[in-house]
C-alpha atoms as a PDB file:
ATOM      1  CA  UNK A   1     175.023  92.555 234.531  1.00  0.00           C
ATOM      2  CA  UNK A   2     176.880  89.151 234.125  1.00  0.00           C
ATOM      3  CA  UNK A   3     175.283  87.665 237.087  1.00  0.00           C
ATOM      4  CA  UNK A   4     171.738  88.393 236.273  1.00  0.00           C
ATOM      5  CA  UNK A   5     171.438  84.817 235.348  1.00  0.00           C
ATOM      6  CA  UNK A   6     172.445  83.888 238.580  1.00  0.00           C
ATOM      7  CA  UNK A   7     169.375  86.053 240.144  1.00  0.00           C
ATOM      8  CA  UNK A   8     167.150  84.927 237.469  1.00  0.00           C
ATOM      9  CA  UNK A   9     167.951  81.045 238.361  1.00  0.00           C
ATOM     10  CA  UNK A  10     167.401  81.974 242.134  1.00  0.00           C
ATOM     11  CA  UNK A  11     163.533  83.359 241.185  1.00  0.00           C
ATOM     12  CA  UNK A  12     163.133  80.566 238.983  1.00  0.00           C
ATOM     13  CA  UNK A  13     164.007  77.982 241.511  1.00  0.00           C
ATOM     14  CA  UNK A  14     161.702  79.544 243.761  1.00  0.00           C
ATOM     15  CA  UNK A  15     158.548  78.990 241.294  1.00  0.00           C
ATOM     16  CA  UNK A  16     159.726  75.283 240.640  1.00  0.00           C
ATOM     17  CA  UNK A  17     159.810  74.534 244.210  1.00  0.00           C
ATOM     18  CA  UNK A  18     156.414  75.855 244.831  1.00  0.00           C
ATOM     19  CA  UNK A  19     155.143  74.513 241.854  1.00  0.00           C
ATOM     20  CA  UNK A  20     156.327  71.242 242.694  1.00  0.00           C
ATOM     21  CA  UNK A  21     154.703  71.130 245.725  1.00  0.00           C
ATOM     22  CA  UNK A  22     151.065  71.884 244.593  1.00  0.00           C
ATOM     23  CA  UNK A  23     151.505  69.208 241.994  1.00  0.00           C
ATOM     24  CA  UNK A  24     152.182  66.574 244.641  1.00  0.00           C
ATOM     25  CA  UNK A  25     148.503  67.478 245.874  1.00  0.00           C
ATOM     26  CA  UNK A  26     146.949  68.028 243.101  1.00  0.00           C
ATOM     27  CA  UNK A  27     148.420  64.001 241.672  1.00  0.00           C
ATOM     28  CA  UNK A  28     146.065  62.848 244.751  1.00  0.00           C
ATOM     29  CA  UNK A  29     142.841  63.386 242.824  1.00  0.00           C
ATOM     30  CA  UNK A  30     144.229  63.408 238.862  1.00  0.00           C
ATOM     31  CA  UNK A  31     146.539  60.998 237.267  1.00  0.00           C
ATOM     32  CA  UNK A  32     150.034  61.307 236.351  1.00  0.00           C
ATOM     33  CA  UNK A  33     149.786  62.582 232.879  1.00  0.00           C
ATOM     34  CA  UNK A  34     146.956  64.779 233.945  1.00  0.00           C
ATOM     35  CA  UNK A  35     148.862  66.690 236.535  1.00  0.00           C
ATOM     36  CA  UNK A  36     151.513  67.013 234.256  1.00  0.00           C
ATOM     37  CA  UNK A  37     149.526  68.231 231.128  1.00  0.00           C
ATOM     38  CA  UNK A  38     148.063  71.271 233.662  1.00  0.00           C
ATOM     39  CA  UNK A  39     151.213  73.114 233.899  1.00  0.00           C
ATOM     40  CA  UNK A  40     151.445  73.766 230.395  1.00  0.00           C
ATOM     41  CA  UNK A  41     147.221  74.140 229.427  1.00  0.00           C
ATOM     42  CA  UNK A  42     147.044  76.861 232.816  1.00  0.00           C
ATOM     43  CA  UNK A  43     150.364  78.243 232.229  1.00  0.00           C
ATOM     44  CA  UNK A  44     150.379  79.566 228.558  1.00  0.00           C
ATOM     45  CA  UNK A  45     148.240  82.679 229.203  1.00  0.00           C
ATOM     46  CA  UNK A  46     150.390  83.682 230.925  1.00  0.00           C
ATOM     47  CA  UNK A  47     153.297  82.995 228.682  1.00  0.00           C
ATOM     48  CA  UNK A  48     152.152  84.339 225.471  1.00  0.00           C
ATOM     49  CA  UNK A  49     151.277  87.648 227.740  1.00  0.00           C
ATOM     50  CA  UNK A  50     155.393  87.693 228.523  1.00  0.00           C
ATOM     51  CA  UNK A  51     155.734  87.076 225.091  1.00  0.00           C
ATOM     52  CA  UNK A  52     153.621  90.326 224.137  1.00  0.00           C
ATOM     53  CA  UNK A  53     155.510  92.684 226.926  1.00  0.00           C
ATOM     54  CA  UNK A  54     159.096  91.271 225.330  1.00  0.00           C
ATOM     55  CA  UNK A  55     158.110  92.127 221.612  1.00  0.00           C
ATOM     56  CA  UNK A  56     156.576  95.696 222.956  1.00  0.00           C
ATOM     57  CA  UNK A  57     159.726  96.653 224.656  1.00  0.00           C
ATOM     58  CA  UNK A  58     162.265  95.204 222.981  1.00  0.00           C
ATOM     59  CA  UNK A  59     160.902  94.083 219.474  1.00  0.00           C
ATOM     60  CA  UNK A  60     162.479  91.087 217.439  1.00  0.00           C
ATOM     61  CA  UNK A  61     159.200  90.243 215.722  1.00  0.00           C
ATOM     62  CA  UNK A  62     158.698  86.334 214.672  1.00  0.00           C
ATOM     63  CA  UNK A  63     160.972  83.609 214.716  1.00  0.00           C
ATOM     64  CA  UNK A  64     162.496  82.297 211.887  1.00  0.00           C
ATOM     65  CA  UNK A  65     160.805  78.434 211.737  1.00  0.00           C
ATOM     66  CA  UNK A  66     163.522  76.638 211.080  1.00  0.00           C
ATOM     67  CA  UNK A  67     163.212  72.910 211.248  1.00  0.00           C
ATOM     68  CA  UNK A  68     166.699  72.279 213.407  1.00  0.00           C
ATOM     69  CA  UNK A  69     164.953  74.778 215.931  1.00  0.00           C
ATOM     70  CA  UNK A  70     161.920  72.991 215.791  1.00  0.00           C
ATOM     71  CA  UNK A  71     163.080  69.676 215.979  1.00  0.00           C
ATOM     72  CA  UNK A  72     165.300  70.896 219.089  1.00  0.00           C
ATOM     73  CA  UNK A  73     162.080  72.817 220.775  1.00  0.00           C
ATOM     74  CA  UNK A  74     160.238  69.487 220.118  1.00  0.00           C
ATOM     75  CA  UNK A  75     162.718  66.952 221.803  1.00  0.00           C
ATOM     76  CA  UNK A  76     163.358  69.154 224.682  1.00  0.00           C
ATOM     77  CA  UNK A  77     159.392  69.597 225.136  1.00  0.00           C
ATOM     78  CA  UNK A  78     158.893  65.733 224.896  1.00  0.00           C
ATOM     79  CA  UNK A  79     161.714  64.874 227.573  1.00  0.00           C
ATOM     80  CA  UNK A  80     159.989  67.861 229.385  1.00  0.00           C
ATOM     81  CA  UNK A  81     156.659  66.181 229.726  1.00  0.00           C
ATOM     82  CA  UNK A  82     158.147  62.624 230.322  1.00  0.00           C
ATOM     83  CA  UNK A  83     160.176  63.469 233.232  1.00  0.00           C
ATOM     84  CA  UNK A  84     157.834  65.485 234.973  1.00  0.00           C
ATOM     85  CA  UNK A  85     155.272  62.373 234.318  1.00  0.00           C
ATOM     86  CA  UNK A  86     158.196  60.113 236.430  1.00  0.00           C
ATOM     87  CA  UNK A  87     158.735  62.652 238.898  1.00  0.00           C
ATOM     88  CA  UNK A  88     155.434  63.083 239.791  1.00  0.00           C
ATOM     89  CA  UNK A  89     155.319  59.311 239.717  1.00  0.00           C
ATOM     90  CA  UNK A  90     158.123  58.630 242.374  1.00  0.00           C
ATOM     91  CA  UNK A  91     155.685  60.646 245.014  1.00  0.00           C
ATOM     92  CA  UNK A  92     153.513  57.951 244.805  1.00  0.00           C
ATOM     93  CA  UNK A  93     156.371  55.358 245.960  1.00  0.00           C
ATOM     94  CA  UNK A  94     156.471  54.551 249.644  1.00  0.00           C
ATOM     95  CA  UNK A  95     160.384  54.213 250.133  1.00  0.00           C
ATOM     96  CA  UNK A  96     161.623  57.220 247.597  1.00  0.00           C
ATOM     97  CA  UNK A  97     164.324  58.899 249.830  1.00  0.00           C
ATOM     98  CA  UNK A  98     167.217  57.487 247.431  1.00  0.00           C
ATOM     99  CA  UNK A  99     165.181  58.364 244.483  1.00  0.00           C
ATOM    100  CA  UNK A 100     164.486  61.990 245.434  1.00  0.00           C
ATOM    101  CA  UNK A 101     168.110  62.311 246.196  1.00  0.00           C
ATOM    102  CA  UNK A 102     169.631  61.026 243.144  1.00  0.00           C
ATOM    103  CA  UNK A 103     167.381  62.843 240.911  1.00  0.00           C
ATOM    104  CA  UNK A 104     170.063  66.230 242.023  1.00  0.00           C
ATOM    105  CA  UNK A 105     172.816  63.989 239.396  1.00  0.00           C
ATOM    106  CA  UNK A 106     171.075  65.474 236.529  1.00  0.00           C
ATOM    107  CA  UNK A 107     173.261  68.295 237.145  1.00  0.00           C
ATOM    108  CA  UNK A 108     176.299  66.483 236.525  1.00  0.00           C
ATOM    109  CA  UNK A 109     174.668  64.222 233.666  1.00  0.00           C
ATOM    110  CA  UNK A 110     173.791  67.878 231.733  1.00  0.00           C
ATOM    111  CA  UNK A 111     177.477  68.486 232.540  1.00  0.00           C
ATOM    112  CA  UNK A 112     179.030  65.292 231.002  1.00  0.00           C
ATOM    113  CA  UNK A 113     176.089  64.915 228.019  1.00  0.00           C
ATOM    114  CA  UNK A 114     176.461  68.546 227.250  1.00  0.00           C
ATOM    115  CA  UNK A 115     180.311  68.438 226.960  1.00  0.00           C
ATOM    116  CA  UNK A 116     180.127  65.215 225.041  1.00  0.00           C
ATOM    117  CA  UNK A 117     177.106  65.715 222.643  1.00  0.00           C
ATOM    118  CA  UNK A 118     175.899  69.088 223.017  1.00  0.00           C
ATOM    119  CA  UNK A 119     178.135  72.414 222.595  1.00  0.00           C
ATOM    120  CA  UNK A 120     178.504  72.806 226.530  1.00  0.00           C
ATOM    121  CA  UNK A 121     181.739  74.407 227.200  1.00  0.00           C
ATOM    122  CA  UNK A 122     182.593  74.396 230.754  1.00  0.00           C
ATOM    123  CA  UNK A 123     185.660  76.336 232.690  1.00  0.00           C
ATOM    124  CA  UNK A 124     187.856  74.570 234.988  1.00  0.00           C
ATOM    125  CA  UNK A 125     186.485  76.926 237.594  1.00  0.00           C
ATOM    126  CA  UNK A 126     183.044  76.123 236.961  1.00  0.00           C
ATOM    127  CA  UNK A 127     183.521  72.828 236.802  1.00  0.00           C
ATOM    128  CA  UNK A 128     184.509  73.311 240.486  1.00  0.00           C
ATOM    129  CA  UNK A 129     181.291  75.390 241.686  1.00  0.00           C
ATOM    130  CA  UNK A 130     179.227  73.071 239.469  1.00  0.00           C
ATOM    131  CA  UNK A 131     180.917  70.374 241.592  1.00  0.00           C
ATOM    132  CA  UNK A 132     181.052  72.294 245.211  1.00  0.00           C
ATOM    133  CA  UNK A 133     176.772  72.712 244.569  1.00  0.00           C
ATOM    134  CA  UNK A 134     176.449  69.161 244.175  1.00  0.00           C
ATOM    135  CA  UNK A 135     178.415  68.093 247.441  1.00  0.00           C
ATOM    136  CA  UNK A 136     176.211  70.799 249.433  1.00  0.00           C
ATOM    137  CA  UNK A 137     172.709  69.396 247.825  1.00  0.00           C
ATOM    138  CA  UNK A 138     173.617  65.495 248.996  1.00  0.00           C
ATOM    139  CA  UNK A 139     174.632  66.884 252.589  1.00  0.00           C
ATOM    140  CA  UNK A 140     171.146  68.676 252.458  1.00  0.00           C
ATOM    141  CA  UNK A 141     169.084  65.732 251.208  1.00  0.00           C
ATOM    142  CA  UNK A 142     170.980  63.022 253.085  1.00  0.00           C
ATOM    143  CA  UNK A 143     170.743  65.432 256.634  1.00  0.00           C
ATOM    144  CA  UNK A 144     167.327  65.930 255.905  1.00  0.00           C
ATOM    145  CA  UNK A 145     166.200  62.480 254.812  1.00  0.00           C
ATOM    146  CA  UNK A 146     168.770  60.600 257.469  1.00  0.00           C
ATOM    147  CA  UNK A 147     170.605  57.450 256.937  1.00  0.00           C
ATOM    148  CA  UNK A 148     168.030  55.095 258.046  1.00  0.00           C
ATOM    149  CA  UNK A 149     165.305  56.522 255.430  1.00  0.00           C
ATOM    150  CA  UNK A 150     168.407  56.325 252.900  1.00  0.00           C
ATOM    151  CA  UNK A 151     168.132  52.517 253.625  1.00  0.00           C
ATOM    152  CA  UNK A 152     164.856  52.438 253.064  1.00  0.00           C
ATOM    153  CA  UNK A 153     163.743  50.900 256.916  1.00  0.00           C
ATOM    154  CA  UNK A 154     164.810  47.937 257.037  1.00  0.00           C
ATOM    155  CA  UNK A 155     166.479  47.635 253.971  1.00  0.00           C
ATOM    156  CA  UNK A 156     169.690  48.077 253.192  1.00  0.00           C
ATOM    157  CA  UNK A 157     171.269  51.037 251.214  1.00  0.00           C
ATOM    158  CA  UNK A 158     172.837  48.814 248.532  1.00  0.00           C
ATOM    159  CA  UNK A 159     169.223  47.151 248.461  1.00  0.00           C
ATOM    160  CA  UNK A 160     167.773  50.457 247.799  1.00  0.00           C
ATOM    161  CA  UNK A 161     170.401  52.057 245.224  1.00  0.00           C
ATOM    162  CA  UNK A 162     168.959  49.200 243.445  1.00  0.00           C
ATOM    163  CA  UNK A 163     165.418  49.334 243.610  1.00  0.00           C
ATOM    164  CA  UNK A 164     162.483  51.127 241.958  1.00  0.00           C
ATOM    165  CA  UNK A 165     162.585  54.344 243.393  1.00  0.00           C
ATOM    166  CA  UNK A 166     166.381  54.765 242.292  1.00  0.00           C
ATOM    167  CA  UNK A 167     165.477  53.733 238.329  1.00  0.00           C
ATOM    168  CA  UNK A 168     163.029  55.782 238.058  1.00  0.00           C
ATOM    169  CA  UNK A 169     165.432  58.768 240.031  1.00  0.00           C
ATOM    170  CA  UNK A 170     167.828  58.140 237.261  1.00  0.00           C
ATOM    171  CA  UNK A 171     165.220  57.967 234.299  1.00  0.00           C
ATOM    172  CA  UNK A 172     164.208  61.157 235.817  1.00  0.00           C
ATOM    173  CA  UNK A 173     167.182  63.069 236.104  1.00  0.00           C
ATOM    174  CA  UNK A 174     168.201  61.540 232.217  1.00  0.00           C
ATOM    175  CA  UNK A 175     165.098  63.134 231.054  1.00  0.00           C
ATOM    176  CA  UNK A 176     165.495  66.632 232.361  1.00  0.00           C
ATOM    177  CA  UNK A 177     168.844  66.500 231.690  1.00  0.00           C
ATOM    178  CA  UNK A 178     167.972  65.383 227.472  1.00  0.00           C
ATOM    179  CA  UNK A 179     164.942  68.464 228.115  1.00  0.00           C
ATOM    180  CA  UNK A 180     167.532  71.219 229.192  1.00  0.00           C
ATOM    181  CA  UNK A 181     170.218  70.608 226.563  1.00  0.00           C
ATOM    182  CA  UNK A 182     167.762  69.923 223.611  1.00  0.00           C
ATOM    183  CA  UNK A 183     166.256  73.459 224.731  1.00  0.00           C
ATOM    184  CA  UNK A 184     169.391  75.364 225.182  1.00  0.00           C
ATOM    185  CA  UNK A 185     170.854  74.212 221.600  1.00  0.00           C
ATOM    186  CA  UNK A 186     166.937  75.251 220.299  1.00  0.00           C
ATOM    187  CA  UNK A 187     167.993  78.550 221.938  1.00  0.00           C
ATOM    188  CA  UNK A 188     171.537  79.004 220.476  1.00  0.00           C
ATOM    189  CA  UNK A 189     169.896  78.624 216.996  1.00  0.00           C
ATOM    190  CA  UNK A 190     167.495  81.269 217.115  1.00  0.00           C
ATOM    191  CA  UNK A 191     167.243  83.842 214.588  1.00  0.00           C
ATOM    192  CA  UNK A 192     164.226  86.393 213.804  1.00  0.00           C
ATOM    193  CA  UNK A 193     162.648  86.360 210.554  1.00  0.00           C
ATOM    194  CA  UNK A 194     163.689  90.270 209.405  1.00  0.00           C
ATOM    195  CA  UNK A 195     166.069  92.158 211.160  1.00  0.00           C
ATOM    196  CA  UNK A 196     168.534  91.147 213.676  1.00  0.00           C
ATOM    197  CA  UNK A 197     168.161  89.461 217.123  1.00  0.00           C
ATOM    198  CA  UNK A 198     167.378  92.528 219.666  1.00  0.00           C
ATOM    199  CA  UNK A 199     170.519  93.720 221.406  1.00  0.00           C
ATOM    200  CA  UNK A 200     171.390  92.963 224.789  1.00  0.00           C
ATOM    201  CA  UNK A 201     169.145  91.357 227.506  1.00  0.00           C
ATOM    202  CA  UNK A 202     166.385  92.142 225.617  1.00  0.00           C
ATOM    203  CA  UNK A 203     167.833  89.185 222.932  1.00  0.00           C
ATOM    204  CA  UNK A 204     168.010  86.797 225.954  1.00  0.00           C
ATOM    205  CA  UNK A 205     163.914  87.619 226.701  1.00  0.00           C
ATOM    206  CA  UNK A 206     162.789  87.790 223.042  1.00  0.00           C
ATOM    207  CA  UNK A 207     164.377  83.945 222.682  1.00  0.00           C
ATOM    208  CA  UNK A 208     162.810  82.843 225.648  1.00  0.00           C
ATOM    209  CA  UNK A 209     159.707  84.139 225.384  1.00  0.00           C
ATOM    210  CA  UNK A 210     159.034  82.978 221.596  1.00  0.00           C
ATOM    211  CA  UNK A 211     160.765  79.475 222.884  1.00  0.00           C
ATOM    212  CA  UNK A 212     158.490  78.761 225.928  1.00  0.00           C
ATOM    213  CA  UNK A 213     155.237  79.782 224.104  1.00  0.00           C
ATOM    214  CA  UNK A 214     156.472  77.697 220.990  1.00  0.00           C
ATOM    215  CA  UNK A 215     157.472  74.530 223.146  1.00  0.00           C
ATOM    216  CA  UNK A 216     154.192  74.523 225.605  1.00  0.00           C
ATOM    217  CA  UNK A 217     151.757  74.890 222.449  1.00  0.00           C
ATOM    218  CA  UNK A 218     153.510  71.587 221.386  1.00  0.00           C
ATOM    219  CA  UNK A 219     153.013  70.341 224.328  1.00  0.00           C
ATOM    220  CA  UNK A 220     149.255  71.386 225.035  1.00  0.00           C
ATOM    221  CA  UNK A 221     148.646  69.723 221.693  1.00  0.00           C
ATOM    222  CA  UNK A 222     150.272  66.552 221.417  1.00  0.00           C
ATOM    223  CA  UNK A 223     149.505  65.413 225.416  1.00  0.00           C
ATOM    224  CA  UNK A 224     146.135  66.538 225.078  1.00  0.00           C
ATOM    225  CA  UNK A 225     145.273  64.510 221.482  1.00  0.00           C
ATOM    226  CA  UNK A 226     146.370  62.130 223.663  1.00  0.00           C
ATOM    227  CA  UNK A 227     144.380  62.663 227.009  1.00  0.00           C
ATOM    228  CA  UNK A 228     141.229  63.068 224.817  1.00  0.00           C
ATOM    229  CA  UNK A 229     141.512  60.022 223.612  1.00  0.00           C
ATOM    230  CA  UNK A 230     143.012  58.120 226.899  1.00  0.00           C
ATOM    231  CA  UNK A 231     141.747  59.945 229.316  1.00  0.00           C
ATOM    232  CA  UNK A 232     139.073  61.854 228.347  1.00  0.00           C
ATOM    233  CA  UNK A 233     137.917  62.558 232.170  1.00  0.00           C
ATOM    234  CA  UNK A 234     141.184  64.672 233.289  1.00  0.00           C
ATOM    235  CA  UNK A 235     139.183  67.484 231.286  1.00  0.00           C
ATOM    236  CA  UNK A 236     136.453  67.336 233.695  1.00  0.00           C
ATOM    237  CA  UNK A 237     138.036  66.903 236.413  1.00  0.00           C
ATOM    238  CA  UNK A 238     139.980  69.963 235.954  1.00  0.00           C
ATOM    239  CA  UNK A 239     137.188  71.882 236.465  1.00  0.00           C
ATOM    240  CA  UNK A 240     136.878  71.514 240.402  1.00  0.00           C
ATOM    241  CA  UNK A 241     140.405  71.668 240.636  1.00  0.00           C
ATOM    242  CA  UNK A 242     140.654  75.169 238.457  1.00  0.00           C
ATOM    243  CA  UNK A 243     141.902  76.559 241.820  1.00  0.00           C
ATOM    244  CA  UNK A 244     145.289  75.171 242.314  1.00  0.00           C
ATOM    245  CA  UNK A 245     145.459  74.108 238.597  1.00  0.00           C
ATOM    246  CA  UNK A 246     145.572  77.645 237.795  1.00  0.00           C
ATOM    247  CA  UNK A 247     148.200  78.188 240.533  1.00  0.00           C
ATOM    248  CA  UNK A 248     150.157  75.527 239.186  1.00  0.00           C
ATOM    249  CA  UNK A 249     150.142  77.279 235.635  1.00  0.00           C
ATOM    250  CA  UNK A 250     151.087  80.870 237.169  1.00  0.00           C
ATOM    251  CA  UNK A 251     154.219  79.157 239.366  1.00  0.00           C
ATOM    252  CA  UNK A 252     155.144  76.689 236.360  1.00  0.00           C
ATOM    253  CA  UNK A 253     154.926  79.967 233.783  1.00  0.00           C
ATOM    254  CA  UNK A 254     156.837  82.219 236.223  1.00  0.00           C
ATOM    255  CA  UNK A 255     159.571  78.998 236.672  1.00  0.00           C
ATOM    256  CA  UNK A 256     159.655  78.554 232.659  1.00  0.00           C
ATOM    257  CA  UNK A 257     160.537  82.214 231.788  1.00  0.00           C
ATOM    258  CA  UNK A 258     163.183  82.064 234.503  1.00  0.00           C
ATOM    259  CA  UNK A 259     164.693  78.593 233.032  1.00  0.00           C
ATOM    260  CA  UNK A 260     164.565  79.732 229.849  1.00  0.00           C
ATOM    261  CA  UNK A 261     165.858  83.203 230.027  1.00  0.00           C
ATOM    262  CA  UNK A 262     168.746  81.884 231.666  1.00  0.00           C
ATOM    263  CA  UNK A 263     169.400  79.100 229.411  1.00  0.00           C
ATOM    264  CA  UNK A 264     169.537  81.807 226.812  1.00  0.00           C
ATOM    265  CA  UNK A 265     172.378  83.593 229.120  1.00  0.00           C
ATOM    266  CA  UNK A 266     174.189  80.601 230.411  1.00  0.00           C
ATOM    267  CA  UNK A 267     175.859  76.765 230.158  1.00  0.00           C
ATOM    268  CA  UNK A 268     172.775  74.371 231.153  1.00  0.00           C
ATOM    269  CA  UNK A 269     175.371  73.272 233.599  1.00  0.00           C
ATOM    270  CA  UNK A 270     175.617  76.251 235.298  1.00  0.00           C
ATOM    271  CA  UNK A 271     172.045  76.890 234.941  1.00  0.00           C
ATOM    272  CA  UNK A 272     171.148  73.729 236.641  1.00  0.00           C
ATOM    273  CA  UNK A 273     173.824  73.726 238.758  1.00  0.00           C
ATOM    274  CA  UNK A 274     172.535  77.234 240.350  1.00  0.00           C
ATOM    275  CA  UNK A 275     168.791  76.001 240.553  1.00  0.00           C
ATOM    276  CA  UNK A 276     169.895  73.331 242.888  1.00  0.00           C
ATOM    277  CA  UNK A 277     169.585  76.248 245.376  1.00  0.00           C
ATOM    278  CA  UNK A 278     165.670  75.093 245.416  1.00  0.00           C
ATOM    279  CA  UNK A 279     166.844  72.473 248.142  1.00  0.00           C
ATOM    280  CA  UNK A 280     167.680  75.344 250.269  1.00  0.00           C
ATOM    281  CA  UNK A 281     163.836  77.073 249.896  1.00  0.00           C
ATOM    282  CA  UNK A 282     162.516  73.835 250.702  1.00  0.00           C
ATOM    283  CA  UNK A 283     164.985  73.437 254.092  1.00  0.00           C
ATOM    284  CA  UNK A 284     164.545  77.143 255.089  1.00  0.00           C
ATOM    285  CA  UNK A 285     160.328  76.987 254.485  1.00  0.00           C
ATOM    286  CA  UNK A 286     160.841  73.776 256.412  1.00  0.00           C
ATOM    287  CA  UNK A 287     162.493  76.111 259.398  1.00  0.00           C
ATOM    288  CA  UNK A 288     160.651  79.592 259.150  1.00  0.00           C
ATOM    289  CA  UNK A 289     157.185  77.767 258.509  1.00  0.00           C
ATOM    290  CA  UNK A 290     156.997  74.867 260.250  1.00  0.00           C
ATOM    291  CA  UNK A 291     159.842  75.170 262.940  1.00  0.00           C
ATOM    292  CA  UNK A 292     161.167  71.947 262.017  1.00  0.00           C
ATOM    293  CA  UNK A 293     164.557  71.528 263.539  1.00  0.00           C
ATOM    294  CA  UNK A 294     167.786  71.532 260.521  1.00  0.00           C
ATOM    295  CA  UNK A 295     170.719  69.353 261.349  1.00  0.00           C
ATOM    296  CA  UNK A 296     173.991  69.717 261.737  1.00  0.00           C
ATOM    297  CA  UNK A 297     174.377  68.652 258.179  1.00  0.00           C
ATOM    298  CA  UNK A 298     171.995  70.282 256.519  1.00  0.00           C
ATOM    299  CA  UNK A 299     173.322  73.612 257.644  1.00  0.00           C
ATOM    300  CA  UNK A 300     176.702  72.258 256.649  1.00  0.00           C
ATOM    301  CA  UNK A 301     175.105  71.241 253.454  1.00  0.00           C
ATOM    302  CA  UNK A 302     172.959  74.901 252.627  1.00  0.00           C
ATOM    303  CA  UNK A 303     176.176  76.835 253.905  1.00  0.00           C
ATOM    304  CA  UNK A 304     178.484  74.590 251.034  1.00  0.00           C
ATOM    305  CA  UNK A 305     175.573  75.206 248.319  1.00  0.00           C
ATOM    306  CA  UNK A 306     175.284  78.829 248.670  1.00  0.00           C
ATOM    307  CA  UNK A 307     179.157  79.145 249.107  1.00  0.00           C
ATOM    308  CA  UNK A 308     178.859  77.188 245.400  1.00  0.00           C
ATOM    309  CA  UNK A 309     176.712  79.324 243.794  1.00  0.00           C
ATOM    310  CA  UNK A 310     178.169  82.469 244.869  1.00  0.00           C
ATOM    311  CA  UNK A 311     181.757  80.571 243.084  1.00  0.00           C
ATOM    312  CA  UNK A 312     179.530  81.200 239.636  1.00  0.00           C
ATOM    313  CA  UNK A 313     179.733  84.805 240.301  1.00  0.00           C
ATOM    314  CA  UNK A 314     183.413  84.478 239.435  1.00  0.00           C
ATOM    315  CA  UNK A 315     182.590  82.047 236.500  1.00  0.00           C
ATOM    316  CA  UNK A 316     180.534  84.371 234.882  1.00  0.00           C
END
């Protein structure tokens, strides 16, 4: 199936979105770092139980360590953790509009970085869906978000395409982009330690599942060496919030093997490119849930981003 990335992006978006959402809560009583670290610490029983079913079923057995896979796996883990820490950070700021919306460029930053640095290798055609996604998501945001919150009330746009919530958009959407690409080259180099790589989809499964067990454990460890020692009262405070910190770690785990899977399958470009469709969950909960109103924009902007993922179809 060559567009089972495509539905495995889709599913994966889903989780982020959701995820995403219960972290903004959850950042109300822990700190940045704290909410961040609980994705990975509540997620990886999960993970290393996907891990289990893939080596069952399809086989593969361990990893070969090698250290330009681990040093990949690492950088990708650190970017990871640091742009999660800033966009958890930019709910905190009062005028973020711009910021939320310009944090959608890291698809075309993991298109340009990956062509120039990373082994990308994009089609003219995708470069056009990759391209037609984009255009939909700012109709979306900008419809949704309106010019005057653009602006920042009161202040004007250039004002705000300059101010804090717009660095820290762009550290953001640098960071992911570094964490995809780092993770996707990890990904490429992946080799078991006897045998050969399992055949098929179940080779795209047994490298994500070793890669997102390997990669949180890294995580788990170095942020919380760290928390212990800065913050030793997150660990306590997780305990009263084991409820939607364990929620969280199921959506964030669900959202990782997605990611990665699909990284395994696919450009990061593309990859990223189709998760975008996560603006349109958030617009269509926004309808079915709350009956909030869409404008004429943002219908104009979901009907271009679906129309732009459905181009990948032909990409793939």
């Amino acid at each position: 199936m060559d567009y089972l990335w495509i539905i495995i992006c889709i599913f994966a978006a889903l989780m982020q979105a959701v995820r995403t959402a219960a972290q903004k809560d959850l950042n109300q009583r822990m700190s940045n770092l704290g909410t961040t670290y609980v994705r990975s610490a509540f997620g990886l029983p999960l993970m290393l139980a996907f891990l289990v079913f893939v080596l069952m079923i399809y086989g593969g057995g361990w990893p070969k360590m090698r250290l330009d896979y681990l040093l990949y796996l690492a950088g990708g883990a650190a970017a990871q953790i640091f742009a999660t820490m800033a966009l958890i950070y930019m709910f905190k700021l009062r005028n973020f509009a711009v910021g939320t919306m310009l944090t959608k460029v890291d698809v075309l930053m993991t298109a340009i970085i990956g062509t120039a640095l990373f082994s990308e290798n994009l089609s003219y055609d995708g470069v056009i869906a990759l391209l037609v996604v984009v255009g939909g998501v700012l109709l979306m945001t900008i419809g949704r978000m309106g010019v005057r919150s653009l602006a920042g009330g009161g202040v004007t746009l250039v004002e705000s395409l300059f101010g804090k919530s717009t660095q820290i958009a762009f550290l953001c959407a640098l960071l992911f982009t570094f964490s995809y690409l780092l993770l996707r080259e990890g990904l490429l180099l992946m080799e078991p330690e006897v045998g050969a790589v399992p055949a098929g989809v179940g080779g795209m499964f047994w490298k994500a599942a070793w890669t997102i067990v390997i990669a949180t454990l890294m995580q788990i460890v170095v942020v919380g060496v760290w928390l212990w020692r800065t913050e030793p009262t997150v660990f306590a405070q997780m305990r009263p919030n084991a409820r939607i910190a364990s929620f969280i770690g199921f959506t964030s785990a669900l959202g990782s093997m997605g990611w990665y899977t699909a990284f395994a399958m696919q450009n990061a470009s593309y990859v990223r490119a189709v998760g975008q469709i996560e603006v349109v969950f958030t617009l269509l909960i926004a309808w079915f849930y709350f009956r909030e109103r869409m404008t004429l924009l943002e219908l104009s902007g979901l009907a271009v981003t679906v129309a732009g993922i459905l181009m990948f179809r032909l990409v793939a």
